[in-house]
Protein backbone atom coordinates (compact mmCIF):
# COMPACT_ATOMS: atom_id res chain seq x y z
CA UNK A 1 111.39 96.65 117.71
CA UNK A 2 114.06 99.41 116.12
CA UNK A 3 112.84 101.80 113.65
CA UNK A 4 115.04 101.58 110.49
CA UNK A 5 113.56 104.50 108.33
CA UNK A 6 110.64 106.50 108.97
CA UNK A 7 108.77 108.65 106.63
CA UNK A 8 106.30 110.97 107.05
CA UNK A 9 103.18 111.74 105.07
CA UNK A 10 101.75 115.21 105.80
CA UNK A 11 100.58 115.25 109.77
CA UNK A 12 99.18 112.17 110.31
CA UNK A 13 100.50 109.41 108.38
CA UNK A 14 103.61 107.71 109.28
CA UNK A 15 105.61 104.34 107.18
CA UNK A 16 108.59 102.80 109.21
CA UNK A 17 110.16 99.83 108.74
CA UNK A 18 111.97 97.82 111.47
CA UNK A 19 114.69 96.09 111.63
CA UNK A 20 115.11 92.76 110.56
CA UNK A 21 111.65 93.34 109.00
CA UNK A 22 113.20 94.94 105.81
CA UNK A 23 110.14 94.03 103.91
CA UNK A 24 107.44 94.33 106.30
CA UNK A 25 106.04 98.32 106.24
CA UNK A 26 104.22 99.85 109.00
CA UNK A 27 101.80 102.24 108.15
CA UNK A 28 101.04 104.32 110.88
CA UNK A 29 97.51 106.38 111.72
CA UNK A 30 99.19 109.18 113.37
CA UNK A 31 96.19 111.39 115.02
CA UNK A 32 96.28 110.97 118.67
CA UNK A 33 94.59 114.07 119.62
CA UNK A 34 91.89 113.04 117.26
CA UNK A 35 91.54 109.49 117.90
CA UNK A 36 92.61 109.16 114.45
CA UNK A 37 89.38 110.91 112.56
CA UNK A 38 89.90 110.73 109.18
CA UNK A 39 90.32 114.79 108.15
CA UNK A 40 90.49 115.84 104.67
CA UNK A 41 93.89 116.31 105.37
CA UNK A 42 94.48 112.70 106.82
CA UNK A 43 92.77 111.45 103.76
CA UNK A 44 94.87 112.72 101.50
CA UNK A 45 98.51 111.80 103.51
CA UNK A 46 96.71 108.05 103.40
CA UNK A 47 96.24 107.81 99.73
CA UNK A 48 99.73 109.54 99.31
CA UNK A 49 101.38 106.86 102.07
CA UNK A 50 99.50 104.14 99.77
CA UNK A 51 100.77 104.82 96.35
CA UNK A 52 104.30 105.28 97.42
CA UNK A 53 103.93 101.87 99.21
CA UNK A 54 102.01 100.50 96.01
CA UNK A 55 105.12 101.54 93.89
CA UNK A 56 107.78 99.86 96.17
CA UNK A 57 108.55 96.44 95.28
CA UNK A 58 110.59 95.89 98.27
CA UNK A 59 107.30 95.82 100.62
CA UNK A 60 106.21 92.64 100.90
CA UNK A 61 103.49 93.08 103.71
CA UNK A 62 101.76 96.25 104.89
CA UNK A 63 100.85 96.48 108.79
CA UNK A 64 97.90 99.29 109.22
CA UNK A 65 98.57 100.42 113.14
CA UNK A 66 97.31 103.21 115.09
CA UNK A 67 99.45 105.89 117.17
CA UNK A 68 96.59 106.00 119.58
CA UNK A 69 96.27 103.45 123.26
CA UNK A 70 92.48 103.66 122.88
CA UNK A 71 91.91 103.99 119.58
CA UNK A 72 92.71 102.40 115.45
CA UNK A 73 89.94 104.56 114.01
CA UNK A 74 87.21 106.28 115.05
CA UNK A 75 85.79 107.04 111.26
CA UNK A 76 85.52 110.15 109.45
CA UNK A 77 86.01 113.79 111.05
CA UNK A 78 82.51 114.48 111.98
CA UNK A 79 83.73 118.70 113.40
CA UNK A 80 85.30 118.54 110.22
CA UNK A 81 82.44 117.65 107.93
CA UNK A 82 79.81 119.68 110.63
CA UNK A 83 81.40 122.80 109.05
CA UNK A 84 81.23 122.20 105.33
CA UNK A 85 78.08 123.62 103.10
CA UNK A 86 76.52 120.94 100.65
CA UNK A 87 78.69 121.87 97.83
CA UNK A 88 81.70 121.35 100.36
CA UNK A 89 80.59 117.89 101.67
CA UNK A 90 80.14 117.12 97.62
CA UNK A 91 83.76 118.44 96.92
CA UNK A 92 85.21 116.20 99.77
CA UNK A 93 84.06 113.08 98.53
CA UNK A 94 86.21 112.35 95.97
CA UNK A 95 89.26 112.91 98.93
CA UNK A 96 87.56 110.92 101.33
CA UNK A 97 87.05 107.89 98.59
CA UNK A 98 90.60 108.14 97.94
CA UNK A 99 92.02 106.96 101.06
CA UNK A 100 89.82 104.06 101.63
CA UNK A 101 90.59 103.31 98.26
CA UNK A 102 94.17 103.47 98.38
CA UNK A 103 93.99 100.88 101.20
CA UNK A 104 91.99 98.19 99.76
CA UNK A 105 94.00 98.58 96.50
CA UNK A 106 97.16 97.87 97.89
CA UNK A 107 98.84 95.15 95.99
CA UNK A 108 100.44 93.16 99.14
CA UNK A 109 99.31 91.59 101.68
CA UNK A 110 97.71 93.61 104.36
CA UNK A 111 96.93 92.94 108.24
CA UNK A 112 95.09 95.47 110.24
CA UNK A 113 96.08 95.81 113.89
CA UNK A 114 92.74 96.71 115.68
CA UNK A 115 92.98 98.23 119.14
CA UNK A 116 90.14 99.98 121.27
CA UNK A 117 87.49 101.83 119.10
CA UNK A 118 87.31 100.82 115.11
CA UNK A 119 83.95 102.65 114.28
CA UNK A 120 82.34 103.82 110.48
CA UNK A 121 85.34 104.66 108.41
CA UNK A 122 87.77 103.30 111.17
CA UNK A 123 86.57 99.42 110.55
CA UNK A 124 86.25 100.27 107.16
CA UNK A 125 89.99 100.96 106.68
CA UNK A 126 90.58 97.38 108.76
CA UNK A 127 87.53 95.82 106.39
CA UNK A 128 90.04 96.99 103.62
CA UNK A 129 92.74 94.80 105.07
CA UNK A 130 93.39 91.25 104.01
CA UNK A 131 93.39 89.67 107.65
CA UNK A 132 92.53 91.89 110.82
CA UNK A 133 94.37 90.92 114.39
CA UNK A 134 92.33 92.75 117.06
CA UNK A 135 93.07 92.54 120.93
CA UNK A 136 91.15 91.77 123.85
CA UNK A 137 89.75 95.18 124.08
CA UNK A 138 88.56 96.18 120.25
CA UNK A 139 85.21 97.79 119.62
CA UNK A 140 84.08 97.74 115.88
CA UNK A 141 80.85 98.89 114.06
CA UNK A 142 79.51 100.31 111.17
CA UNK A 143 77.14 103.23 113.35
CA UNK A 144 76.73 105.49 109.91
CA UNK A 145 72.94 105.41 110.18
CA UNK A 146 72.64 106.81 113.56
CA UNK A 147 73.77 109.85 111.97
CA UNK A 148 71.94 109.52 109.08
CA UNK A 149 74.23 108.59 106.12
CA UNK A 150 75.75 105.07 105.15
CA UNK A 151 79.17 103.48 105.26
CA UNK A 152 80.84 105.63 102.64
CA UNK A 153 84.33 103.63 102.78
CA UNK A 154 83.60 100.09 101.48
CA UNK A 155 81.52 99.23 104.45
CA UNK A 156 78.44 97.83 102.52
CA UNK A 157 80.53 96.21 100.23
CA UNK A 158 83.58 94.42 101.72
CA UNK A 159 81.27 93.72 105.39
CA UNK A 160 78.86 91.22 103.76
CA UNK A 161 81.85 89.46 102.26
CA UNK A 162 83.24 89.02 105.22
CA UNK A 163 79.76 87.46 107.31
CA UNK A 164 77.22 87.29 104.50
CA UNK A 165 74.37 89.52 103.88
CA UNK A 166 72.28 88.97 106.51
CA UNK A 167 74.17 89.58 108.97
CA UNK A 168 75.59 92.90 107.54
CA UNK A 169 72.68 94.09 107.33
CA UNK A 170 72.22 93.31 110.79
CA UNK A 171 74.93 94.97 111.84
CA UNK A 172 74.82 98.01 109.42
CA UNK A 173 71.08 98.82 110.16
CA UNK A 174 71.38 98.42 113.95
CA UNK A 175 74.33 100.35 114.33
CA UNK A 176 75.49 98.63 117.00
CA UNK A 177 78.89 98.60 118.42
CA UNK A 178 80.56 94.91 118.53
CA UNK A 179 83.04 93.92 121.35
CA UNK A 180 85.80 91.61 120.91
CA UNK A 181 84.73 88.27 121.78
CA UNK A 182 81.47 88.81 119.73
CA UNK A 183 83.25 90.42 117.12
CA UNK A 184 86.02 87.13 116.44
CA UNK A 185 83.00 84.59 116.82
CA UNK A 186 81.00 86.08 113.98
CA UNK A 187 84.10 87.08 111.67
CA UNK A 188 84.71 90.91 112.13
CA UNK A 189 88.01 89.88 112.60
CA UNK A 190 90.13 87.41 112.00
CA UNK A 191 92.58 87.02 115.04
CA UNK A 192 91.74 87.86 118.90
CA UNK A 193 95.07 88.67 120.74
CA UNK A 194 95.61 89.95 124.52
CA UNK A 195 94.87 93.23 125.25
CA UNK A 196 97.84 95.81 123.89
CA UNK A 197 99.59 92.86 121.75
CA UNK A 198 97.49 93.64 118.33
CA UNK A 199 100.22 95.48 116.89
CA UNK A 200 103.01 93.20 118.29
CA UNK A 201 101.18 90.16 117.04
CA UNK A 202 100.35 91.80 113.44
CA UNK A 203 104.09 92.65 112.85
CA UNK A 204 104.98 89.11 113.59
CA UNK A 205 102.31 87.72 111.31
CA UNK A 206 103.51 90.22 108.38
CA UNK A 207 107.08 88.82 109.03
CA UNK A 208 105.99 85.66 108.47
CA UNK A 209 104.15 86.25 105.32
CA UNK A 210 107.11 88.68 104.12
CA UNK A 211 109.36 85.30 104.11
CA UNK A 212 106.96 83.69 100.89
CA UNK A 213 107.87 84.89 97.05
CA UNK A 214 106.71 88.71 96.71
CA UNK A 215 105.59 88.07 93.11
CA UNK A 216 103.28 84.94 94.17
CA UNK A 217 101.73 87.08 97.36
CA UNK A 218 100.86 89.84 95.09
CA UNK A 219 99.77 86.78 92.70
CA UNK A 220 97.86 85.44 94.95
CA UNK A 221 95.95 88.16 96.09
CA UNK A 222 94.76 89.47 92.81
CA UNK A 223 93.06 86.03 92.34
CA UNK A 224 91.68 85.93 95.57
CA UNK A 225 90.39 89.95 95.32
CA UNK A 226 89.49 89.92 91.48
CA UNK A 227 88.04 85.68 91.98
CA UNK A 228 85.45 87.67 94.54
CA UNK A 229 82.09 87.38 93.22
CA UNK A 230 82.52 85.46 90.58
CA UNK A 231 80.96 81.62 89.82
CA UNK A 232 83.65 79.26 90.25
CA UNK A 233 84.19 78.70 86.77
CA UNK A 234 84.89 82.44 86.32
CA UNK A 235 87.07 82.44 89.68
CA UNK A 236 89.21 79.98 87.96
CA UNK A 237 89.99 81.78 85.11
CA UNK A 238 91.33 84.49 87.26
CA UNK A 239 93.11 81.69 89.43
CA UNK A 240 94.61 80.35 86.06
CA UNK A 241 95.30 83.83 84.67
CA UNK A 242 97.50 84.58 88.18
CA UNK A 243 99.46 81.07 88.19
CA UNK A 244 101.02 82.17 84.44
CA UNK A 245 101.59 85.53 85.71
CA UNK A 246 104.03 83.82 88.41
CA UNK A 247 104.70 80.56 86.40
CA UNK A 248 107.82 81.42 84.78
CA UNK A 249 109.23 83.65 87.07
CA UNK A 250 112.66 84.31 88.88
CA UNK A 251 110.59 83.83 92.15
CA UNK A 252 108.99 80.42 90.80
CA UNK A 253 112.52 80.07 89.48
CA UNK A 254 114.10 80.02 92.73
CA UNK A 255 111.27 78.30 94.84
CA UNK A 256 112.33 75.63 93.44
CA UNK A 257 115.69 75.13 93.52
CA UNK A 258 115.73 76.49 97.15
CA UNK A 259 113.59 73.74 98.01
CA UNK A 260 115.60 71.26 96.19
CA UNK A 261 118.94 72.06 97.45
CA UNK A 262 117.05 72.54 101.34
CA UNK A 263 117.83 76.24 101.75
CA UNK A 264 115.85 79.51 102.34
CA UNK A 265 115.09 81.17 99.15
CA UNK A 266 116.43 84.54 97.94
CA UNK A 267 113.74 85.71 96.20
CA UNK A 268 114.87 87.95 93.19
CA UNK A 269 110.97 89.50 93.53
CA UNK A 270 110.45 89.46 89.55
């Protein structure tokens, strides 16, 4: 796949897009030497990647992808927070928070690409993620309290909506590290691929998404994000409250004369 523009955030942070993907963005955890440890630094390049990506109506899909062959994520910078004092730790939070943040608020469509080792804040930036693709030889886990702290990222949140509570708490109080097969039959993620085809497949998926109406995916996932948690009547208030954002739209617009007249649509993404 040819890179059409690159741009890089701070050290570790890459977005590209491809050709003929003009819509698709690839956002790129560039640590290698690191196995992409999320540094203070690498925080705050990932929440700067993610509003500049939040304010560009031209993405339609976001693809999270790591630099690394054996790694997406391996969680937080553990060296890094081993030297901070209290008061430093405290201090970091807020940058830290940010990034995982600036993921899950991201107003497309987002696929993770999940390769090798996804652990603590590493699965927690893929939990973030709308729909994870993982290959053959992904290893995820929430392994916080062997350390002694908690998922910091989302992790206690966003995991038991994904299996329930049970078995997040399972899985967070264990600590235990979940292989690929295991981790597709109980709903870590959402796709299993062959081994080194996560990111190949995850592009492909995001160009397929990228070819629906840009205001009704960013519609459609505020209903489905904000609907979360709510009783159903509630959930379709927000449902109802999204279909008259994109009712009278030039997307809706389009939509439908495109399918009228049998043609592709050229969405005017307003």
């Amino acid at each position: 796949m040819t890179v059409m523009s690159e741009q890089r955030f701070g050290e570790f942070v890459v977005v590209r897009r491809h050709e003929g993907q003009e819509h698709v963005a690839e956002l790129v955890l560039d640590r290698p030497k690191a196995m992409n440890a999320v540094s203070s630094d690498m925080a705050r390049s990932l929440t700067a990647a993610c509003d500049a990506l939040g304010a560009d109506r031209d993405v339609r899909v976001t693809v999270l992808t790591s630099s690394h062959d054996r790694a997406f994520c391996v969680g937080a910078d553990l060296k890094e927070r081993n030297s901070f004092t209290d008061a430093e730790l405290l201090r970091q939070r807020p940058t830290a928070r940010a990034a995982y943040t600036g993921v899950l608020e991201l107003p497309m469509p987002v696929i993770a690409a999940v390769h090798g080792f996804a652990l603590g804040g590493g699965f927690e930036l893929a939990l973030a993620c709308d729909v994870i693709v993982a290959d053959a030889t992904a290893v995820v886990g929430l392994p916080e309290v062997s350390v002694g702290v908690i998922p910091g990222g989302g992790g206690t949140q966003l995991l038991p909506r994904r299996v329930g509570a049970a078995r997040a708490a399972e899985l967070v109080f264990s600590a235990r590290r979940v292989e690929a097969a295991e981790a597709r039959a109980l709903g870590l993620v959402d796709e299993l691929v062959e081994a080194g085809r996560d990111r190949e497949e995850a592009l492909a998926l995001g160009g397929r998404i990228a070819a629906n109406s840009p205001v009704g995916l960013r519609a459609a996932k505020r209903a489905l994000r904000l609907g979360q948690g709510l009783d159903l009547r509630a959930g379709l208030e927000v449902e109802d409250a999204a279909w008259r954002a994109v009712a009278f739209s030039g997307d809706r617009a389009e939509g439908v004369a495109a399918f009228n007249e049998k043609r592709r649509p050229d969405w005017p993404g307003e």
